[in-house]
C-alpha atoms as a PDB file:
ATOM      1  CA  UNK A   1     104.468  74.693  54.221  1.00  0.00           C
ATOM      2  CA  UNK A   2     101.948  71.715  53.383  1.00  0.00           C
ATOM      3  CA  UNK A   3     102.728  68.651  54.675  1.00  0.00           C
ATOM      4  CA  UNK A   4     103.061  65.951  52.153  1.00  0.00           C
ATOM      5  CA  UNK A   5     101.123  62.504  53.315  1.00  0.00           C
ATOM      6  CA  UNK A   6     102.863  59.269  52.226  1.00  0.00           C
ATOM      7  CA  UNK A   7     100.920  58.296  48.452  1.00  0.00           C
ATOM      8  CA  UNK A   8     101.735  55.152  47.552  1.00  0.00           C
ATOM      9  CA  UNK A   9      99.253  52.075  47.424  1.00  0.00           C
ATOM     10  CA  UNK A  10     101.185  50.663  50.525  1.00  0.00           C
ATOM     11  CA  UNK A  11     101.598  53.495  52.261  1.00  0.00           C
ATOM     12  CA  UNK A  12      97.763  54.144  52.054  1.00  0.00           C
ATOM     13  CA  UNK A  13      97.701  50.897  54.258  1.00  0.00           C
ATOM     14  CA  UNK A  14     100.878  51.918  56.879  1.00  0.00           C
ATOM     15  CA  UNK A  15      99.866  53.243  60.448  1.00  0.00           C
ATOM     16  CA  UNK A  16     101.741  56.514  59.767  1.00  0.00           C
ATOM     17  CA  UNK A  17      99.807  57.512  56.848  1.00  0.00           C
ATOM     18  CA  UNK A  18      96.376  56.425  59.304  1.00  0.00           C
ATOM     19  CA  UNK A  19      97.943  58.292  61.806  1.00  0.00           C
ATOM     20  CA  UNK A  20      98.812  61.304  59.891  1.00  0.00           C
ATOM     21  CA  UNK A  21      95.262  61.337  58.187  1.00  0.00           C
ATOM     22  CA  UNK A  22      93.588  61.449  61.728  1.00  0.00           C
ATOM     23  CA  UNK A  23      95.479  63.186  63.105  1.00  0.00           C
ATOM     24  CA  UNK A  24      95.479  66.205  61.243  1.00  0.00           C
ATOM     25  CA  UNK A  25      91.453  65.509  59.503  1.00  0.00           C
ATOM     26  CA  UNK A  26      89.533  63.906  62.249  1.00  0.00           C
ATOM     27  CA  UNK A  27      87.776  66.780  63.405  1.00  0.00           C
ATOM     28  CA  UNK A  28      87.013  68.298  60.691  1.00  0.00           C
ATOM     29  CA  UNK A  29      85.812  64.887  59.316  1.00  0.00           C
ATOM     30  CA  UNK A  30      83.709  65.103  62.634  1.00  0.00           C
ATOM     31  CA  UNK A  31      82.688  68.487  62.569  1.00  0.00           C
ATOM     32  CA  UNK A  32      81.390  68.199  58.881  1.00  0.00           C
ATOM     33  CA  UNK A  33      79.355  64.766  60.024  1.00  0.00           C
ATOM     34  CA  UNK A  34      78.216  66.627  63.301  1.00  0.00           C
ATOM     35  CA  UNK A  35      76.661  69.281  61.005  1.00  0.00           C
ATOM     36  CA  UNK A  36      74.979  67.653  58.541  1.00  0.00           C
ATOM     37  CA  UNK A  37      73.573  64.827  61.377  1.00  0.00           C
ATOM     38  CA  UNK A  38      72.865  66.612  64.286  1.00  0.00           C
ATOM     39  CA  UNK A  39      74.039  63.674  66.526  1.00  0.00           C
ATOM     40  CA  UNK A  40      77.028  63.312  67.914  1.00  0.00           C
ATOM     41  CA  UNK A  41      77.029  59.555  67.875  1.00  0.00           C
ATOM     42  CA  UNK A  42      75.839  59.528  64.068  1.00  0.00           C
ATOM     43  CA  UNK A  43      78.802  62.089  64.010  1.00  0.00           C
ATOM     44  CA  UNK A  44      81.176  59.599  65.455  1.00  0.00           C
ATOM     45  CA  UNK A  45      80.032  56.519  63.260  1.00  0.00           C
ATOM     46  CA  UNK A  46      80.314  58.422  60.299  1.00  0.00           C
ATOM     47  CA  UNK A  47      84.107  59.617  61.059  1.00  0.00           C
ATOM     48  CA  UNK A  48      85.099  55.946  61.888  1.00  0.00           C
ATOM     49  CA  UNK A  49      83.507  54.568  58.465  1.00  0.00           C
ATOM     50  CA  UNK A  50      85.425  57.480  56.504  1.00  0.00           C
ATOM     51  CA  UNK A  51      88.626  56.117  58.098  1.00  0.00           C
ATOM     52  CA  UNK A  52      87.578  52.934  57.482  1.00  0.00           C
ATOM     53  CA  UNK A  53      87.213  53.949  53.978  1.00  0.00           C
ATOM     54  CA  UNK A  54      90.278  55.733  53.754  1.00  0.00           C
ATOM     55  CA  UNK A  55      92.310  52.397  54.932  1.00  0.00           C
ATOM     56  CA  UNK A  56      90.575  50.103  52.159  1.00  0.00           C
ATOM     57  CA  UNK A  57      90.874  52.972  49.589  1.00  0.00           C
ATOM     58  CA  UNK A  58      93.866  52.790  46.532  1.00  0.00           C
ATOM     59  CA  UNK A  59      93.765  55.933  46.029  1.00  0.00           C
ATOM     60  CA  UNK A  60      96.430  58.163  45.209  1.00  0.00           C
ATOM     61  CA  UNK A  61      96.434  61.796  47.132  1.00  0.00           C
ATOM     62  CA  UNK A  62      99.017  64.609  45.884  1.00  0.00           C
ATOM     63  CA  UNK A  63      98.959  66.376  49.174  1.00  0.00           C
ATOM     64  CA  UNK A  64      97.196  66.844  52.378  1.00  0.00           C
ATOM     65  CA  UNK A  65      94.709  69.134  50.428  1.00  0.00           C
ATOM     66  CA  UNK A  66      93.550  66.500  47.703  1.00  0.00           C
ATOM     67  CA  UNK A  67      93.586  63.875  50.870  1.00  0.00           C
ATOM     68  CA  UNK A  68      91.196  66.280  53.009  1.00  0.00           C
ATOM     69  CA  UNK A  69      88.892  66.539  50.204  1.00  0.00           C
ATOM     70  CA  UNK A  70      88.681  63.052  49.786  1.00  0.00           C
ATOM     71  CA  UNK A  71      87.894  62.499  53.474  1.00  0.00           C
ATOM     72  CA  UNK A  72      84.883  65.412  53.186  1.00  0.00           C
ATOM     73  CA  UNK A  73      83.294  64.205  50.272  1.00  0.00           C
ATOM     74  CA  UNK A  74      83.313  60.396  51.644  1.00  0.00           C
ATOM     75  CA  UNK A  75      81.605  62.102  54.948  1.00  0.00           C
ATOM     76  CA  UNK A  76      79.407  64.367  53.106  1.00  0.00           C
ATOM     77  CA  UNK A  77      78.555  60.918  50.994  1.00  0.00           C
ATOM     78  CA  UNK A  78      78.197  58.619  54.251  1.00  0.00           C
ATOM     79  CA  UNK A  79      75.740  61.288  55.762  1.00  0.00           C
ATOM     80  CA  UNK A  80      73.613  61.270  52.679  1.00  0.00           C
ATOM     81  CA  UNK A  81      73.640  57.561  52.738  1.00  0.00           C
ATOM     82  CA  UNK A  82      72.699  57.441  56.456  1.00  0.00           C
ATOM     83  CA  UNK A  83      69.697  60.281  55.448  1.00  0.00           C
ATOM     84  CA  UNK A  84      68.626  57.954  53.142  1.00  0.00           C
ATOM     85  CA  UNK A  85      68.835  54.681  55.349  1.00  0.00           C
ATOM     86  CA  UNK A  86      66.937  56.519  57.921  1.00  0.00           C
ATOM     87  CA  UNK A  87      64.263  57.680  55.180  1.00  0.00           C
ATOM     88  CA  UNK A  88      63.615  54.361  53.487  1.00  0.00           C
ATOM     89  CA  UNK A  89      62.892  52.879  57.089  1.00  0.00           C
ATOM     90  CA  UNK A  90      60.468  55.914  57.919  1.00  0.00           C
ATOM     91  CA  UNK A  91      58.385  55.479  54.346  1.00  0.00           C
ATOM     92  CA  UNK A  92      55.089  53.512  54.284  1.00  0.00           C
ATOM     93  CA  UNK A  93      54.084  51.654  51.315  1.00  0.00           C
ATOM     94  CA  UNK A  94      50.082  51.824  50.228  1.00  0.00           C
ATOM     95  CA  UNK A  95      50.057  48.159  51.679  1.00  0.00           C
ATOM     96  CA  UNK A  96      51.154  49.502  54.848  1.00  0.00           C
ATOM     97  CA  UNK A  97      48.784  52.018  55.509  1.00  0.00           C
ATOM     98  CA  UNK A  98      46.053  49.824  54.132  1.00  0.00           C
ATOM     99  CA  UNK A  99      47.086  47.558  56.989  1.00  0.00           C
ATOM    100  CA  UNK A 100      46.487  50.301  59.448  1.00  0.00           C
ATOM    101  CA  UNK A 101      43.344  51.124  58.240  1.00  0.00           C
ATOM    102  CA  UNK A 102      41.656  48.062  58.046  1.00  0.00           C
ATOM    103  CA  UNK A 103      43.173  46.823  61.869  1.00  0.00           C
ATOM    104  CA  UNK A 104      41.384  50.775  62.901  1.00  0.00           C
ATOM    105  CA  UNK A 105      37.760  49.338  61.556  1.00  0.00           C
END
């Protein structure tokens, strides 16, 4: 039988709907952010933000399903967000490499 987390807006904020939600969804919350990373401590920043999510969030889950799909896409969307920190930091503008080029003559 499913287990039925707590819905309402003020139970999304109560430690035993937090509890519950790690409890049963932390490692696959990890597992999923360990997979798409490659780094375990990537891994483990992404699970706390998901929680951290998950606490702020008003949303309204009909059962432990609908609340473990919520917590994989916010992972799968924090991993593409951290893909795309870590690309924007690795890009070089044209000014950039012009730089290079004229300190190498």
């Amino acid at each position: 039988m499913k287990q039925k987390p707590p819905h309402t807006v003020e139970a999304l904020q109560s430690e035993a709907f937090m509890e519950h939600a790690i409890e049963h969804h932390r490692g696959a919350v990890l597992r999923l952010a360990l997979a798409r990373t490659h780094s375990a401590t990537d891994a483990q920043d992404i699970a706390q933000d998901v929680f951290i999510k998950l606490l702020r969030s008003a949303t309204r889950f009909h059962d432990d399903d609908h609340l473990r799909a919520w917590l994989l896409r916010a992972t799968h969307d924090s991993c593409i967000d951290l893909h795309r920190q870590a690309w924007r930091r690795r890009v070089e503008t044209h000014e950039d490499m012009a730089a290079v080029a004229d300190r190498e003559t």
